[in-house]
N, C-alpha and C. Protein backbone atom coordinates (compact mmCIF):
# COMPACT_ATOMS: atom_id res chain seq x y z
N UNK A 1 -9.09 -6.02 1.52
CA UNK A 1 -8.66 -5.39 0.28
C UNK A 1 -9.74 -4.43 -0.24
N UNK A 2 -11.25 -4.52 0.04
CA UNK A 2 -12.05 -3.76 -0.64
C UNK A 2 -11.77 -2.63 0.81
N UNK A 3 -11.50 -2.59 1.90
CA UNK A 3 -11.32 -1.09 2.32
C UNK A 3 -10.46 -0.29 1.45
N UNK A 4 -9.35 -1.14 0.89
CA UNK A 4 -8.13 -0.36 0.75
C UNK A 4 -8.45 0.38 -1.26
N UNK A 5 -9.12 -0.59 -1.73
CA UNK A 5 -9.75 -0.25 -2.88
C UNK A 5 -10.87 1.18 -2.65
N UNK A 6 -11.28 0.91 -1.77
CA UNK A 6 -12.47 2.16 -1.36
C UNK A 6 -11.34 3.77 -1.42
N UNK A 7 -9.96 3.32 -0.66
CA UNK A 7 -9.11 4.44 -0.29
C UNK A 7 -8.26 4.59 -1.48
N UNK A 8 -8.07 3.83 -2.66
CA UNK A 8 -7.86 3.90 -3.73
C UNK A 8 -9.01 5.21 -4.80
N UNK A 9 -9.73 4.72 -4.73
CA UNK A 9 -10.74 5.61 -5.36
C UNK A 9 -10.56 6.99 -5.13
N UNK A 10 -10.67 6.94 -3.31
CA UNK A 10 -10.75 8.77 -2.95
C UNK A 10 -9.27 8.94 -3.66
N UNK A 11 -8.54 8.47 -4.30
CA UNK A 11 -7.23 9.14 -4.57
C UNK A 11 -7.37 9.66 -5.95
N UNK A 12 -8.54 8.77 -6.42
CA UNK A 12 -8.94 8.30 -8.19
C UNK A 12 -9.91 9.63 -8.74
N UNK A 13 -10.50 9.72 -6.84
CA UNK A 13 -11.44 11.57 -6.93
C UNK A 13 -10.02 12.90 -6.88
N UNK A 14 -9.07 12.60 -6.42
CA UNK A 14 -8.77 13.57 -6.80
C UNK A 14 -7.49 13.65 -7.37
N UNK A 15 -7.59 12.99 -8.40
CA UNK A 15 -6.73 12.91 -9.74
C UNK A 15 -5.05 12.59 -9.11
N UNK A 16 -5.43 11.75 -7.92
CA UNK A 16 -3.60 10.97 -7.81
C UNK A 16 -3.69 9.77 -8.13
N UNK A 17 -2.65 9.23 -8.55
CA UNK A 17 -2.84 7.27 -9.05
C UNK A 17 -3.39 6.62 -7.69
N UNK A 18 -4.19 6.32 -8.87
CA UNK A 18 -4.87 5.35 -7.28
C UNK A 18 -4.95 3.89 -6.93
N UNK A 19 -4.15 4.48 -5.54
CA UNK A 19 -3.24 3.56 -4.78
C UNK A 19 -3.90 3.31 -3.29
N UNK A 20 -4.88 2.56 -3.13
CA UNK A 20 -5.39 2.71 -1.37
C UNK A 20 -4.19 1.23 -0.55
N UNK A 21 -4.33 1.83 0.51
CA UNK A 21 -3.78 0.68 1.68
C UNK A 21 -4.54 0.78 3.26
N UNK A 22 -4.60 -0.18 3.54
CA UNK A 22 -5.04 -0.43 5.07
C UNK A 22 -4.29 -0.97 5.70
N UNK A 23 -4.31 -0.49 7.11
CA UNK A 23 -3.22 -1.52 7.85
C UNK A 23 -4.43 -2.59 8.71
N UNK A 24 -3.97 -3.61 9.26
CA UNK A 24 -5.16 -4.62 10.37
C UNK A 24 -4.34 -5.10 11.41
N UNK A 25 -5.19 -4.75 11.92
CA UNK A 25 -4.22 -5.38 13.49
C UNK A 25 -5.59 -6.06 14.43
N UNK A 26 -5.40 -7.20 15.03
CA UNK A 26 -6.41 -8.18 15.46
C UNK A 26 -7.85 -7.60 14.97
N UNK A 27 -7.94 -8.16 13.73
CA UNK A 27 -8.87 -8.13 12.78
C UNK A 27 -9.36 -6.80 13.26
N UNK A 28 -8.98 -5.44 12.92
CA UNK A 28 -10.21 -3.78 13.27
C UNK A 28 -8.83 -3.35 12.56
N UNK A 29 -9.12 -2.48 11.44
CA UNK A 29 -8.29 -1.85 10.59
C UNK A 29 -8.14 -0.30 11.28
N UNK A 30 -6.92 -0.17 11.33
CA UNK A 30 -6.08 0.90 12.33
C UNK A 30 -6.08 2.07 12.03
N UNK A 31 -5.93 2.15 10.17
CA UNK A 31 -4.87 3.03 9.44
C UNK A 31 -5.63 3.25 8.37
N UNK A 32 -5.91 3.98 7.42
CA UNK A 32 -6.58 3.90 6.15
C UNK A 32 -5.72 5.06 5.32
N UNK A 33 -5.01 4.70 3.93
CA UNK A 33 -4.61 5.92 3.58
C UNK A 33 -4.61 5.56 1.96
N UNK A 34 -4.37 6.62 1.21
CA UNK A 34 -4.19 6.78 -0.17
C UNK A 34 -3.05 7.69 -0.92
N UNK A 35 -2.76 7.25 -2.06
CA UNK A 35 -2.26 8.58 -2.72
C UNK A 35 -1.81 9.46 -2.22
N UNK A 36 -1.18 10.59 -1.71
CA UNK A 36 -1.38 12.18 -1.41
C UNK A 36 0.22 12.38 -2.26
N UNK A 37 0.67 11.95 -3.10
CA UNK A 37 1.79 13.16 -3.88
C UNK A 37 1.69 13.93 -4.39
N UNK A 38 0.58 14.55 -5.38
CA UNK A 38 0.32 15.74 -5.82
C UNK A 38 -0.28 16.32 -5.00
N UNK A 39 -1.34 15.76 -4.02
CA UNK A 39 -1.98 16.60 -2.70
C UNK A 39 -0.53 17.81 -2.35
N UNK A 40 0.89 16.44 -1.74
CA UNK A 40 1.05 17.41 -0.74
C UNK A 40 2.34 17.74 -1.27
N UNK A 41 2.51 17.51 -2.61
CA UNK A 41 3.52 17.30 -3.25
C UNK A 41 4.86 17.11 -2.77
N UNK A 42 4.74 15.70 -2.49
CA UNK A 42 5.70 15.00 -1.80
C UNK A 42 6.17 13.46 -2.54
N UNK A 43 7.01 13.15 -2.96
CA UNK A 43 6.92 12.16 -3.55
C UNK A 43 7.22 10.66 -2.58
N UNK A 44 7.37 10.90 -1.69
CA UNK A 44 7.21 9.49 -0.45
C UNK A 44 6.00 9.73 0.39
N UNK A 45 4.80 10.83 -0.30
CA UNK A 45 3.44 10.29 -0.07
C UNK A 45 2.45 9.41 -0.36
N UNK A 46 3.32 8.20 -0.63
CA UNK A 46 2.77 6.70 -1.29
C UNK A 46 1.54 6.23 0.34
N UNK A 47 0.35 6.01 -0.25
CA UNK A 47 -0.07 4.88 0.29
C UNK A 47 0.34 4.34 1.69
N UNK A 48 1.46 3.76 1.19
CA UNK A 48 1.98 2.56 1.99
C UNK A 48 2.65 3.61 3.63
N UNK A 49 3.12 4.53 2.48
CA UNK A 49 4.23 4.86 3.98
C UNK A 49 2.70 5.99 4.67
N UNK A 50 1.49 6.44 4.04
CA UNK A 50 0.91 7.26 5.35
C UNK A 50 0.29 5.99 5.60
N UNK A 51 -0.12 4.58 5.16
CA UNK A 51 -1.11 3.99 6.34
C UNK A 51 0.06 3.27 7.77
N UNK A 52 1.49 3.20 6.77
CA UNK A 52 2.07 3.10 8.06
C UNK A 52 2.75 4.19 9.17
N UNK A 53 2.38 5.40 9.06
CA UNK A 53 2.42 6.42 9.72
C UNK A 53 1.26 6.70 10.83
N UNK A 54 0.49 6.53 10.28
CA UNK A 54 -0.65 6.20 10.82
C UNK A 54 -1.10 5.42 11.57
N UNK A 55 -0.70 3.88 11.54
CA UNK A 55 -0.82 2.93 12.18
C UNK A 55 0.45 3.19 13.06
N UNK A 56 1.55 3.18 12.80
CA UNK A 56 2.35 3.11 14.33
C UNK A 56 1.96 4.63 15.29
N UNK A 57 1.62 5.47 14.96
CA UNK A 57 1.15 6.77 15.87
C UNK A 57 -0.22 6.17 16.32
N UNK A 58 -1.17 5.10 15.95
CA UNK A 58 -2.06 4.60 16.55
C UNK A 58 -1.52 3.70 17.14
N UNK A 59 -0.91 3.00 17.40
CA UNK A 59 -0.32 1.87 18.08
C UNK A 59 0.97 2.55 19.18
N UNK A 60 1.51 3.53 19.54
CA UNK A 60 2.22 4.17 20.09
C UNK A 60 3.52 3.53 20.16
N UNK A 61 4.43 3.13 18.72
CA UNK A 61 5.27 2.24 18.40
C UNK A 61 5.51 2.34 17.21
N UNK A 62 7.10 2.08 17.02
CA UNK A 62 7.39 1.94 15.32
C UNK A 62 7.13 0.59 14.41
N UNK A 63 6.63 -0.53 15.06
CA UNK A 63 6.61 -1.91 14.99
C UNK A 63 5.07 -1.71 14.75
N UNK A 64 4.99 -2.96 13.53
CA UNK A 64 3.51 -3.64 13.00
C UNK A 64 3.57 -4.89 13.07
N UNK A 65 4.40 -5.72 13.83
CA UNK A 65 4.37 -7.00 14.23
C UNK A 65 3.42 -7.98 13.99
N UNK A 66 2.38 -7.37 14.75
CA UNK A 66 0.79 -8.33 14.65
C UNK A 66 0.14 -7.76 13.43
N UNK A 67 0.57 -6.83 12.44
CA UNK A 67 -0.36 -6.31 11.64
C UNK A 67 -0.39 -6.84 10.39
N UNK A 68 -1.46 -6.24 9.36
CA UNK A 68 -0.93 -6.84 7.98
C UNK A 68 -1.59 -5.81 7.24
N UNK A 69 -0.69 -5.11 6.24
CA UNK A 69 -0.47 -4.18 5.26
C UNK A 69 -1.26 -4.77 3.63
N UNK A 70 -2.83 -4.11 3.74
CA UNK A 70 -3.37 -4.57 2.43
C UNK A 70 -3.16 -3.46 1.51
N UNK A 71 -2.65 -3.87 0.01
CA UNK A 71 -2.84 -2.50 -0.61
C UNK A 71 -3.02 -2.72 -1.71
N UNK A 72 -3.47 -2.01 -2.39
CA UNK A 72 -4.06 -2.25 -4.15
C UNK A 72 -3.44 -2.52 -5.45
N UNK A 73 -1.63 -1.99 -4.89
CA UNK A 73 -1.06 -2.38 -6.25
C UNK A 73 1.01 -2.63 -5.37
N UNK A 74 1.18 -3.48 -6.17
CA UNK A 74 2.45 -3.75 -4.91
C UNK A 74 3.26 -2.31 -4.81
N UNK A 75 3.81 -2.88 -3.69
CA UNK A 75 4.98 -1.99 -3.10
C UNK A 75 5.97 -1.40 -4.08
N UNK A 76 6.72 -0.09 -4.30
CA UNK A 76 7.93 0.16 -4.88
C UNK A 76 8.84 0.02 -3.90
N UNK A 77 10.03 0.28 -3.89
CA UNK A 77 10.92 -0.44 -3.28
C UNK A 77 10.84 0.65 -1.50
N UNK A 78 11.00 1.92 -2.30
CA UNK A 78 10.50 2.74 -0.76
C UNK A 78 9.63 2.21 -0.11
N UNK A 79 8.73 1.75 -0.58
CA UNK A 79 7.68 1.46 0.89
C UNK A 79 7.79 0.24 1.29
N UNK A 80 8.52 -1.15 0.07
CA UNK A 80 8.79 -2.11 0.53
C UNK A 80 10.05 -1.97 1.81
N UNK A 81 10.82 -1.05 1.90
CA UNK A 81 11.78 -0.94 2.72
C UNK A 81 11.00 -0.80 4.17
N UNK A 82 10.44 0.59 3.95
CA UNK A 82 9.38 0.89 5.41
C UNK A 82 8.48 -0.23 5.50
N UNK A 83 7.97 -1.13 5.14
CA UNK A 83 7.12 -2.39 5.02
C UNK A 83 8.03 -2.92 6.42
N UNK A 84 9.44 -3.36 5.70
CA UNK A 84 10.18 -4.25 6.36
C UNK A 84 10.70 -3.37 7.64
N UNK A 85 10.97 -2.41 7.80
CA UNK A 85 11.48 -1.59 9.03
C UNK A 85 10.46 -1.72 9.63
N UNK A 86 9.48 -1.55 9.51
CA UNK A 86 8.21 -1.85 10.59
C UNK A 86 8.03 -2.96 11.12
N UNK A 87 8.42 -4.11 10.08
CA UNK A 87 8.49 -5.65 10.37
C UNK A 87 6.93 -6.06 10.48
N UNK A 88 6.14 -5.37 9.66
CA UNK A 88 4.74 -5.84 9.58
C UNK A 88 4.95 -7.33 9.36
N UNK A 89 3.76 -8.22 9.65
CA UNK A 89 3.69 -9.22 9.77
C UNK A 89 2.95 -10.28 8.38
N UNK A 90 2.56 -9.59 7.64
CA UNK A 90 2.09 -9.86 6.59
C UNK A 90 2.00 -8.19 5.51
N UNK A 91 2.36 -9.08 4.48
CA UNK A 91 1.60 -7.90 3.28
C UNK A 91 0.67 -8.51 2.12
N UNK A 92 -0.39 -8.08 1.51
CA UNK A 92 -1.29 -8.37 0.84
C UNK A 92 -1.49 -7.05 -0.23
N UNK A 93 -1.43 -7.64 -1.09
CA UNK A 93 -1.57 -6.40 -2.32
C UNK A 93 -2.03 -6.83 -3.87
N UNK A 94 -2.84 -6.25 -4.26
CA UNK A 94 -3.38 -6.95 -5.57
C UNK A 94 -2.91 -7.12 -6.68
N UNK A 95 -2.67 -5.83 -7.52
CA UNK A 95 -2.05 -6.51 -8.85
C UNK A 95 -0.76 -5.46 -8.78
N UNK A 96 0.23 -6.35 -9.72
CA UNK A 96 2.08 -7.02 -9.65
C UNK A 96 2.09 -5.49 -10.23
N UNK A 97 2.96 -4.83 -9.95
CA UNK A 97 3.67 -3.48 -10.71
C UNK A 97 5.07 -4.01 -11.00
N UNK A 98 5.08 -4.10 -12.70
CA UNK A 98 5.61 -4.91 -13.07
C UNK A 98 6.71 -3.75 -13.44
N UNK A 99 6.71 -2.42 -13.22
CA UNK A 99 7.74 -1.27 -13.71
C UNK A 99 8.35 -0.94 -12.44
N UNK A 100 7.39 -0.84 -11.41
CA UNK A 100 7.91 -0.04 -10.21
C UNK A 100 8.03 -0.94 -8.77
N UNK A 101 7.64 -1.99 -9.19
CA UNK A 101 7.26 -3.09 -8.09
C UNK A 101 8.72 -3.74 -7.63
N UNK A 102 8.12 -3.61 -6.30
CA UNK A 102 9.84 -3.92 -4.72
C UNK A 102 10.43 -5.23 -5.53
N UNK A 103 9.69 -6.78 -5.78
CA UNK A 103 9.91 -7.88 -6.07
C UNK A 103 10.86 -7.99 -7.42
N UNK A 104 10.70 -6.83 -8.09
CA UNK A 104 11.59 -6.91 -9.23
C UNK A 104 12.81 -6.31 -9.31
N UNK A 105 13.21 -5.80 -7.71
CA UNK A 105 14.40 -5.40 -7.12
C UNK A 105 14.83 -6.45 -6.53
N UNK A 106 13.97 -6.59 -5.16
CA UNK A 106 14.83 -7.73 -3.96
C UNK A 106 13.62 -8.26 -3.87
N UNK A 107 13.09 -9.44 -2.97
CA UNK A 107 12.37 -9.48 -1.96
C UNK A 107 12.47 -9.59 -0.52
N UNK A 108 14.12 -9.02 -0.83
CA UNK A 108 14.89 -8.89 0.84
C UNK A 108 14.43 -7.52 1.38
N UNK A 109 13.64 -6.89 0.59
CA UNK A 109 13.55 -5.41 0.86
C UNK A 109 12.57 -5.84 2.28
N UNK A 110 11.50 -6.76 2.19
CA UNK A 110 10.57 -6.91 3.28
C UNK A 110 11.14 -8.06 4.54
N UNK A 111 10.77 -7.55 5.53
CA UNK A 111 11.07 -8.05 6.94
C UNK A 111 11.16 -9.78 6.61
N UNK A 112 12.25 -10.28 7.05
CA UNK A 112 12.65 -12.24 6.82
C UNK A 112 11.33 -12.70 6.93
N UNK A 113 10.68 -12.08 7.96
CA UNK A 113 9.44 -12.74 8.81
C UNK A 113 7.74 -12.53 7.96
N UNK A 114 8.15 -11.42 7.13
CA UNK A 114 6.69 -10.97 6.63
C UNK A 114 6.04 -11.75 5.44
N UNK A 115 4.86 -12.26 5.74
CA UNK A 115 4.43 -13.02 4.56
C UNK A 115 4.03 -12.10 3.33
N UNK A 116 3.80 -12.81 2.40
CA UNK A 116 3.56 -12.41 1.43
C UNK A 116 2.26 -12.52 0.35
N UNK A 117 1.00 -11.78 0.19
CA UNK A 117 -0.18 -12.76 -0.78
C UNK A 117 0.07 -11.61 -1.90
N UNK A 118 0.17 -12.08 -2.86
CA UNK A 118 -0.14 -10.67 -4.31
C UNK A 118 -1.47 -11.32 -4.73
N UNK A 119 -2.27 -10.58 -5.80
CA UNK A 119 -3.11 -11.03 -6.85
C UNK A 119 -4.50 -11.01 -5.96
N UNK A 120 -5.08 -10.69 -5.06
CA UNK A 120 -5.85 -10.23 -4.30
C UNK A 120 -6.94 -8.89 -5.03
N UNK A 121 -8.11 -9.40 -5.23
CA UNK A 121 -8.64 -8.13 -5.91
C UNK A 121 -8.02 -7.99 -7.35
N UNK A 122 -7.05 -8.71 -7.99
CA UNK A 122 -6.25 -8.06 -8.72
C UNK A 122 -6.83 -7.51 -9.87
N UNK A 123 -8.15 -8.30 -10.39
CA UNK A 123 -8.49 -7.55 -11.34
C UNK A 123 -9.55 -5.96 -10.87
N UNK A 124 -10.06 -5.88 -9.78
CA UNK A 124 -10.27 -4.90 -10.14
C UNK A 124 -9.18 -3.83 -9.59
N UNK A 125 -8.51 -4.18 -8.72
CA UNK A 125 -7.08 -3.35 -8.60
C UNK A 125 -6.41 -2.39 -10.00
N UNK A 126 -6.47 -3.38 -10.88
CA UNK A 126 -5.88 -3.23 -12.00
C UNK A 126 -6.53 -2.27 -12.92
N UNK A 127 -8.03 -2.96 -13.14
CA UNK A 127 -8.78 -1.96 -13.70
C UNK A 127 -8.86 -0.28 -13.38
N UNK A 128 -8.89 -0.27 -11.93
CA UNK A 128 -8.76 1.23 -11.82
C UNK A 128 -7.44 1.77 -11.81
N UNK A 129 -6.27 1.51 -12.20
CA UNK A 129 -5.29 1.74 -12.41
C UNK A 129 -5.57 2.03 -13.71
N UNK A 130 -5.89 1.23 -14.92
CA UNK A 130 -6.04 1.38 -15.93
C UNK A 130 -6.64 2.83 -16.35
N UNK A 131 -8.05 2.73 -15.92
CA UNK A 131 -8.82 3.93 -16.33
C UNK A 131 -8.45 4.86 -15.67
N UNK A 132 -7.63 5.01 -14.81
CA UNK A 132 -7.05 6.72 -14.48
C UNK A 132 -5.77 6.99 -15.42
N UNK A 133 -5.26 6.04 -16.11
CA UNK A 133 -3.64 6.33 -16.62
C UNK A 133 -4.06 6.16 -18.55
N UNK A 134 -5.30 5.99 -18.61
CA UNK A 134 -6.40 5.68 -19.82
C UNK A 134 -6.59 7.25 -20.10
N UNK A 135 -7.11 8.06 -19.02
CA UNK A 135 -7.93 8.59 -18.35
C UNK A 135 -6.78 10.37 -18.77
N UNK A 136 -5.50 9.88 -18.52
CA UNK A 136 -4.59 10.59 -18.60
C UNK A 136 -3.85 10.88 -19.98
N UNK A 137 -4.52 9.96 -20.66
CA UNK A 137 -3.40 9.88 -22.28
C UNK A 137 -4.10 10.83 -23.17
């Protein structure tokens, strides 16, 4: 979780919510990504979906089977979907997005098989969420 916090920040340098994720696959992290919607102004440039872009073009496959998806603030339901189409094998994410967060839709959105840890890091997850949207008012 502190890689994915590290990839949070670079998002926090350049003024996108900051959101880092890592992917892991037999413990050596694959994938590293952040933020990029105002970068590339794209709004399914979440986090979630470039570290899993990333990781299956490193893995030469659409499947994260053996992997596990850490990220700094939960899933919205888009990436909880791509979460589960990938069928990653775990997800880990720190603090609950209690507006935009997958769990307060379904939790069918993620693969039958994929575990689940929230609250990871959560306080400082949270904190830098805070002071960029603090940061913004």
């Amino acid at each position: 979780m502190k890689a994915a916090l590290a990839e949070a920040n670079k998002a926090f340098e350049k003024q996108e919510i900051p959101v880092g994720a890592v992917v892991v696959c037999n413990d050596m992290i694959i994938a590293r990504a952040h933020n990029l919607t105002e970068t590339l102004k794209d709004p399914t440039a979440h986090a979630e979906m470039q570290a899993i872009t990333s990781a299956t073009n490193y893995l030469g496959g659409k499947y994260l089977i053996d992997c596990t998806i850490y990220v700094t603030l939960e899933p919205c339901a888009m990436c909880a979907g791509a979460i589960g189409w990938s069928q990653a094998a775990a997800l880990v994410y720190g603090a609950a997005d209690e507006k935009k967060g997958y769990s307060s839709i379904s939790d069918s959105l993620l693969h039958p098989k994929t575990k689940v840890e929230s609250g990871v890091l959560e306080k400082e997850c949270r904190e830098l969420l805070t002071k960029f949207f603090k940061s913004r008012r």
